[in-house]
Structure formats: C-alpha cells, structure tokens
C-alpha atoms as a PDB file:
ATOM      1  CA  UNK A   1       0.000   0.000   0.000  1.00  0.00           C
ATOM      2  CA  UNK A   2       1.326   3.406  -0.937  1.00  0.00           C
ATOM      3  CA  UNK A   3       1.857   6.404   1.592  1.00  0.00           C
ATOM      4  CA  UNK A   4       0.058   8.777   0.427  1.00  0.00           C
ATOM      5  CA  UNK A   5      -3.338   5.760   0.553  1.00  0.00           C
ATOM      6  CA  UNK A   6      -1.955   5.003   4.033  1.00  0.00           C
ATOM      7  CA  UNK A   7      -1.711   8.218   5.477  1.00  0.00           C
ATOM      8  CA  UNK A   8      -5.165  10.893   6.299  1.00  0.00           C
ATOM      9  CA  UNK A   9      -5.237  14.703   6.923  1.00  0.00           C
ATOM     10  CA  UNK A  10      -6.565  15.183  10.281  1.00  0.00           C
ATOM     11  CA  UNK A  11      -7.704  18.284  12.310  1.00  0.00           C
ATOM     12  CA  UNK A  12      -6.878  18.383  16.421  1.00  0.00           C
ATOM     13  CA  UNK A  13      -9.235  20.251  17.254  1.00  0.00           C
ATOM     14  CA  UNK A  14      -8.652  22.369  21.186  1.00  0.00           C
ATOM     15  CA  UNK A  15     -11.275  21.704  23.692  1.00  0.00           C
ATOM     16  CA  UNK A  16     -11.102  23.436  27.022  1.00  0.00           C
ATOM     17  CA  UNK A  17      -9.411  20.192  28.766  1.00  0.00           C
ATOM     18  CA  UNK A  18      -8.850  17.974  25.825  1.00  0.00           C
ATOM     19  CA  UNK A  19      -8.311  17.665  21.959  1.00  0.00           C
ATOM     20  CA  UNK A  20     -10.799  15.733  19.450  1.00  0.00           C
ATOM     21  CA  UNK A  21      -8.785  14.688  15.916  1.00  0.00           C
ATOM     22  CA  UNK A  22     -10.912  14.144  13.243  1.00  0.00           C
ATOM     23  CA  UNK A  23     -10.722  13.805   9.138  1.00  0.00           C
ATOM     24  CA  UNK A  24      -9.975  16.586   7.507  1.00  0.00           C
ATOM     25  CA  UNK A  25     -12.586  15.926   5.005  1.00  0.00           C
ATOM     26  CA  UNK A  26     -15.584  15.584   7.240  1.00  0.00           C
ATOM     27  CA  UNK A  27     -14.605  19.868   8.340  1.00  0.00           C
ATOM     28  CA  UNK A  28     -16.377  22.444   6.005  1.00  0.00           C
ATOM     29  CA  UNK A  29     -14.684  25.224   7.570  1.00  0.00           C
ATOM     30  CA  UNK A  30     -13.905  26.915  10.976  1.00  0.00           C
ATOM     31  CA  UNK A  31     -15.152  30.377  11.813  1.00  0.00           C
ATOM     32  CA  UNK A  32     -15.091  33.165  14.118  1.00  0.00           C
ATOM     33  CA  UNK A  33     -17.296  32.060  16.996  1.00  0.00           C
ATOM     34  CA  UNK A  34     -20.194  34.657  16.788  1.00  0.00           C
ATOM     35  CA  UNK A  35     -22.765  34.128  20.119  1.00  0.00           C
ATOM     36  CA  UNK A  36     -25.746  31.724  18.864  1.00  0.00           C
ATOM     37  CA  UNK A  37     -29.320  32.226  19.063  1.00  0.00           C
ATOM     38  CA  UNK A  38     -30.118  30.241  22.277  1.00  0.00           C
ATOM     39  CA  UNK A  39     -33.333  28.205  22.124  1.00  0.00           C
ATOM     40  CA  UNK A  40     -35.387  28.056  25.450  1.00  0.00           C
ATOM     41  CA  UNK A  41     -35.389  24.313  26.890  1.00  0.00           C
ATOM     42  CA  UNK A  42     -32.512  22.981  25.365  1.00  0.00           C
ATOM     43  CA  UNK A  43     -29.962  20.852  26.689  1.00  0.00           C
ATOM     44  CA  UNK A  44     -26.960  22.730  27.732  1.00  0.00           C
ATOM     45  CA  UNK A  45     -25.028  21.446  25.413  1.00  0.00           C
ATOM     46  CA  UNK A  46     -26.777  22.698  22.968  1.00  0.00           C
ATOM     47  CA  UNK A  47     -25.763  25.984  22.353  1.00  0.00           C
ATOM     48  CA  UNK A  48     -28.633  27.668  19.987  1.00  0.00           C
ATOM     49  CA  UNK A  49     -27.748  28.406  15.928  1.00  0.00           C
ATOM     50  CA  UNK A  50     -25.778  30.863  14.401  1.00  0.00           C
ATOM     51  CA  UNK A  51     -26.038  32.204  10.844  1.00  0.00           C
ATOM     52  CA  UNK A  52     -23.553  30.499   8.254  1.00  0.00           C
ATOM     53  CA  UNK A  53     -23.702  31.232   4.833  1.00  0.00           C
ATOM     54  CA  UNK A  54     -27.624  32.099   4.688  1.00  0.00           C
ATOM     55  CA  UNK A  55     -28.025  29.099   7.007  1.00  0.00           C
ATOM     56  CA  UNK A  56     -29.196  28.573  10.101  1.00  0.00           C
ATOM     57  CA  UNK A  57     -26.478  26.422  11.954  1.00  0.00           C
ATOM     58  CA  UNK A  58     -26.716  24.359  15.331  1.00  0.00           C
ATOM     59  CA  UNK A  59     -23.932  24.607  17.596  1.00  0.00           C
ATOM     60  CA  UNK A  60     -23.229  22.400  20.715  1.00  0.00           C
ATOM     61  CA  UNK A  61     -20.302  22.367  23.105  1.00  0.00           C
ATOM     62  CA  UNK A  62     -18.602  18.619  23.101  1.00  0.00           C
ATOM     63  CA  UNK A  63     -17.590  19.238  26.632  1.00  0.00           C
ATOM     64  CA  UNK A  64     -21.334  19.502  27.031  1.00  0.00           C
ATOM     65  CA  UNK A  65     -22.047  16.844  25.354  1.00  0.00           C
ATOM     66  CA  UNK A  66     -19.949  14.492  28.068  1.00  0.00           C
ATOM     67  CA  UNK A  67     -21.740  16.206  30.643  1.00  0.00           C
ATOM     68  CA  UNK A  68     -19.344  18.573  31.642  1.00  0.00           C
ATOM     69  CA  UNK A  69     -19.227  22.385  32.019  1.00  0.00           C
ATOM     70  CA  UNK A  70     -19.666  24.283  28.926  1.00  0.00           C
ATOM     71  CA  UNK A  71     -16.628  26.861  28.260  1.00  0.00           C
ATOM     72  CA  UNK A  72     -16.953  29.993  28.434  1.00  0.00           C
ATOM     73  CA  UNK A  73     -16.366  32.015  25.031  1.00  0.00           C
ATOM     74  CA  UNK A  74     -12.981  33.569  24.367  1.00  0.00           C
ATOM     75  CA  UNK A  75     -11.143  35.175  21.738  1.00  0.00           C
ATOM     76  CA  UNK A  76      -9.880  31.818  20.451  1.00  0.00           C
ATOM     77  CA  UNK A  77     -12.874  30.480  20.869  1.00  0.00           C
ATOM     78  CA  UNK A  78     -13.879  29.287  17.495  1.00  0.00           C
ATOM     79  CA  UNK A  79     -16.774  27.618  15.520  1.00  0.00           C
ATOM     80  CA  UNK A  80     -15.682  24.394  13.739  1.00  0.00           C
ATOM     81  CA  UNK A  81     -18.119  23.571  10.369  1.00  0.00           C
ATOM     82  CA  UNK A  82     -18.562  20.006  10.340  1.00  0.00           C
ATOM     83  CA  UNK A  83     -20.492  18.071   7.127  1.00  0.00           C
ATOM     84  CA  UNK A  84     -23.874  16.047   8.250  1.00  0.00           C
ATOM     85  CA  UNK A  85     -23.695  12.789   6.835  1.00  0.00           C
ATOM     86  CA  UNK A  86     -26.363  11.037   8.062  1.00  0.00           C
ATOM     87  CA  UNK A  87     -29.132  13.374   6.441  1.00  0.00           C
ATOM     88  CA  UNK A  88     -30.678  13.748  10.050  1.00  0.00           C
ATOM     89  CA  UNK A  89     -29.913  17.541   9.666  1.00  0.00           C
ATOM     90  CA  UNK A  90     -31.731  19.432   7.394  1.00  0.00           C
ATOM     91  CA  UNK A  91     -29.030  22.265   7.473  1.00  0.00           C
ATOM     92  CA  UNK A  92     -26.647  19.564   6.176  1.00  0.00           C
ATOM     93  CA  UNK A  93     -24.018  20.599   8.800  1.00  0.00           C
ATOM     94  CA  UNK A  94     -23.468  21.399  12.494  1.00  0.00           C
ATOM     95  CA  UNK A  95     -20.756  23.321  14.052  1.00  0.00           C
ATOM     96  CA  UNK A  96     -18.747  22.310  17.436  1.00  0.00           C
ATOM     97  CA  UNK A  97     -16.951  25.301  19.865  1.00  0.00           C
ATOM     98  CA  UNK A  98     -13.473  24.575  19.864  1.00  0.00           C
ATOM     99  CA  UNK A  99     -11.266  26.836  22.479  1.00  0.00           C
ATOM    100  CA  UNK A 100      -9.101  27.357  19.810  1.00  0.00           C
ATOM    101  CA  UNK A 101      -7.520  27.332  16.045  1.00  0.00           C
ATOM    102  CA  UNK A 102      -7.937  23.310  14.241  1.00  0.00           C
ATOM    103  CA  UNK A 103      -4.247  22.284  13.826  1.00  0.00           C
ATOM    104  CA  UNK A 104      -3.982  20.160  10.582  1.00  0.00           C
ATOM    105  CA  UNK A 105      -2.020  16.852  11.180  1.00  0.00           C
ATOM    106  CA  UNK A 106      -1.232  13.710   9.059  1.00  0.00           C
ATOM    107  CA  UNK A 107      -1.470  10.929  10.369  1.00  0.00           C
ATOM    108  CA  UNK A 108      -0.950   6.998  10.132  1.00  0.00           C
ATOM    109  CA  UNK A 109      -1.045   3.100  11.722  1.00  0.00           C
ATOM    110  CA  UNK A 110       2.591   4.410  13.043  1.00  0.00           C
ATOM    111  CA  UNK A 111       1.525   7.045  14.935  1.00  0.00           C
ATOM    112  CA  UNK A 112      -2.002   6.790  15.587  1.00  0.00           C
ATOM    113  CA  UNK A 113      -2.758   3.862  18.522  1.00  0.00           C
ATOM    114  CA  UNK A 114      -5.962   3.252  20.136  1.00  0.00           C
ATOM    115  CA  UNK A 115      -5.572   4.200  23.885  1.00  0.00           C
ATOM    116  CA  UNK A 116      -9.397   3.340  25.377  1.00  0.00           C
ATOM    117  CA  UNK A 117     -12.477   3.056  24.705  1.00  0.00           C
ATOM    118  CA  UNK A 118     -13.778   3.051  28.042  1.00  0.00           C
ATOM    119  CA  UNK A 119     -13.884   6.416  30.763  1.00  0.00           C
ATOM    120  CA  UNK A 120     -17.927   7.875  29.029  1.00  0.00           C
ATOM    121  CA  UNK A 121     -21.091   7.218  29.603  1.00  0.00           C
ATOM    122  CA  UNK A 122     -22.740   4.987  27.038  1.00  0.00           C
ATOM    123  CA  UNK A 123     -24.791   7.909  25.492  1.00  0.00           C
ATOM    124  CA  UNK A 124     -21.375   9.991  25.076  1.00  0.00           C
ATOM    125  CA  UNK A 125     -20.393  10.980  21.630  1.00  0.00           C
ATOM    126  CA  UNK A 126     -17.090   9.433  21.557  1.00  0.00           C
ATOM    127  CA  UNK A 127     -16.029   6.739  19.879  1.00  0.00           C
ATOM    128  CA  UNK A 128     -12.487   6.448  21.535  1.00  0.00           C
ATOM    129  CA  UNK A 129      -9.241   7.929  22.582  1.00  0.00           C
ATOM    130  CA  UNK A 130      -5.994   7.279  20.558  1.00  0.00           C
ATOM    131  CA  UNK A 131      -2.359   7.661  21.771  1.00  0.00           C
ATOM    132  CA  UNK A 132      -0.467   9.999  18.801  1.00  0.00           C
ATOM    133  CA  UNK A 133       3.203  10.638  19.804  1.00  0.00           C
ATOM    134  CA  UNK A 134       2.616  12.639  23.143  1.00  0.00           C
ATOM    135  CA  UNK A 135      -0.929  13.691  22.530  1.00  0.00           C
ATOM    136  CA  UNK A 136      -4.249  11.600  23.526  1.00  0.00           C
ATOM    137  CA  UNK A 137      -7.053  13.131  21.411  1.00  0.00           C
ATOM    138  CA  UNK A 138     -10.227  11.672  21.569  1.00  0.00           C
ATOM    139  CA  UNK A 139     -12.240  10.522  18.351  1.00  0.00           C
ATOM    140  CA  UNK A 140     -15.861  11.814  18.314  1.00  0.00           C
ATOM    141  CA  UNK A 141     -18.718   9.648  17.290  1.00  0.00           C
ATOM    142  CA  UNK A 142     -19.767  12.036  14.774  1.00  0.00           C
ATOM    143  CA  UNK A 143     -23.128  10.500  13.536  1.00  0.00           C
ATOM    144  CA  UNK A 144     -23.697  10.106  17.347  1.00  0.00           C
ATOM    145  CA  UNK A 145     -23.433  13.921  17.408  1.00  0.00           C
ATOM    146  CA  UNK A 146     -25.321  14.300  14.562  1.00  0.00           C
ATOM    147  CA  UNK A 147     -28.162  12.243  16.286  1.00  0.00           C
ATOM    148  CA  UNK A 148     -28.137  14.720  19.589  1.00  0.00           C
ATOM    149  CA  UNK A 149     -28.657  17.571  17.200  1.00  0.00           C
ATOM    150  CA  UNK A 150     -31.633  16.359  15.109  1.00  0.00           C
ATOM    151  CA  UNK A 151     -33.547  15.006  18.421  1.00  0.00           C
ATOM    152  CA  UNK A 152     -32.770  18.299  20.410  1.00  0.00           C
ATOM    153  CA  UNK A 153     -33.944  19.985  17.511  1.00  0.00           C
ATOM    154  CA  UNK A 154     -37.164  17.898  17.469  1.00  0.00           C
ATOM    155  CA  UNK A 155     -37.729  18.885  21.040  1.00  0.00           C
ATOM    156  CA  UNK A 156     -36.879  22.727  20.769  1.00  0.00           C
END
C-alpha cells in the first residue's frame, strides 16, 4: 500500500481540557465564533444556531455533550463547520466550539494507537481515545453527534 493511501489529513481540534482529531474531510470550515441564538429548553449542550452562509447552523459544546461544564467564550474560541452525513440535519451541517484554532495533522497506523475506549457514559459521543506521539485526542462519534442535534432539535 502506498503512503500517500496510508496516510489521512486530520484536524486536532482544542477543547477546554482535551483535543478531538478528526478527518480533515468531514470539516467544512472553521469560523469566528459569533454568540448563537439560544433556544429556550434545550440541553446545555446545545448551544442555539448561528447564521452560516444564509443558514441557520446548530452549535453544541462537546464538553457539554460528556456532561461537563460548557466553556466559556474567548477570543480563540472558534466555531468548527462540520459536514452532516447522516441526512438527520436538514441544514446539512453542524458546528462544534473549539477553544481554539484546528491544527492540521497527518497521520498513520505508526503514529495513531488506540488508547481506550472506556472512561464515558454509554450515550457519550465518543467513539475512543488514541495515543499519537505525546498527545491523547479523543475521536468523536460524529453521527452520534449528529443524532443529539436532530432530536434536540425535534424537542426545541
């Protein structure tokens, strides 16, 4: 198998107390975090939408998500643009508050090694936590995430 098959553009993304990587390819874009539109009885985690492109985009806090506090904004905080894939959304995409600027990595079966998979609830949107040189990102369950949105949305 070649390198350039084996290897995948990722994105760590900052949390407050962690780092999620993901594909580069499932990231639409990362904007300036602008405060969203909260809507009344929603989850915490569930931050409200802000406007993206002429669209009306849901945004939710991961650290939220694993029930713990949700950051407060900063100015790093950012908005990261991810791609729906499961057609639950009808925007088509759903951002995530990162504390921070996406740092685009490669990587590959020689540094990427699966740490856990235990440490969440079962409901938690993560799928695991990999070992990458010194780093221990965690790998969000992105259809999971996905799900959260549409039913929250249902509910709002």
């Amino acid at each position: 198998m070649s390198a350039e098959v084996d290897e995948l553009y990722s994105l760590l993304v900052p949390l407050a107390e962690d780092r999620l990587i993901v594909p580069r390819a499932c990231v639409a874009e990362v904007v300036r975090f602008s405060k969203p539109d909260h809507e009344a009885g929603a989850h915490n985690w569930m931050l409200g939408t802000v406007n993206w492109n002429g669209r009306q985009l849901p945004v939710m806090s991961f650290e939220g998500a694993l029930g713990k506090e949700v950051p407060a904004a900063t100015g790093r905080t950012r908005i990261v643009v991810f791609y729906a894939s499961t057609g639950q959304l009808k925007t088509g995409y759903f951002g995530v508050l990162t504390q921070g600027f996406p740092q685009l990595v490669r990587v590959n079966r020689d540094v990427l090694k699966l740490h856990t998979t235990e440490g969440w609830p079962d409901e938690a949107p993560v799928v695991c936590r990999v070992k990458m040189i010194n780093e221990f990102p965690l790998i969000p369950d992105l259809e999971k995430l996905e799900a959260m949105l549409a039913r929250e949305s249902i509910q709002a």
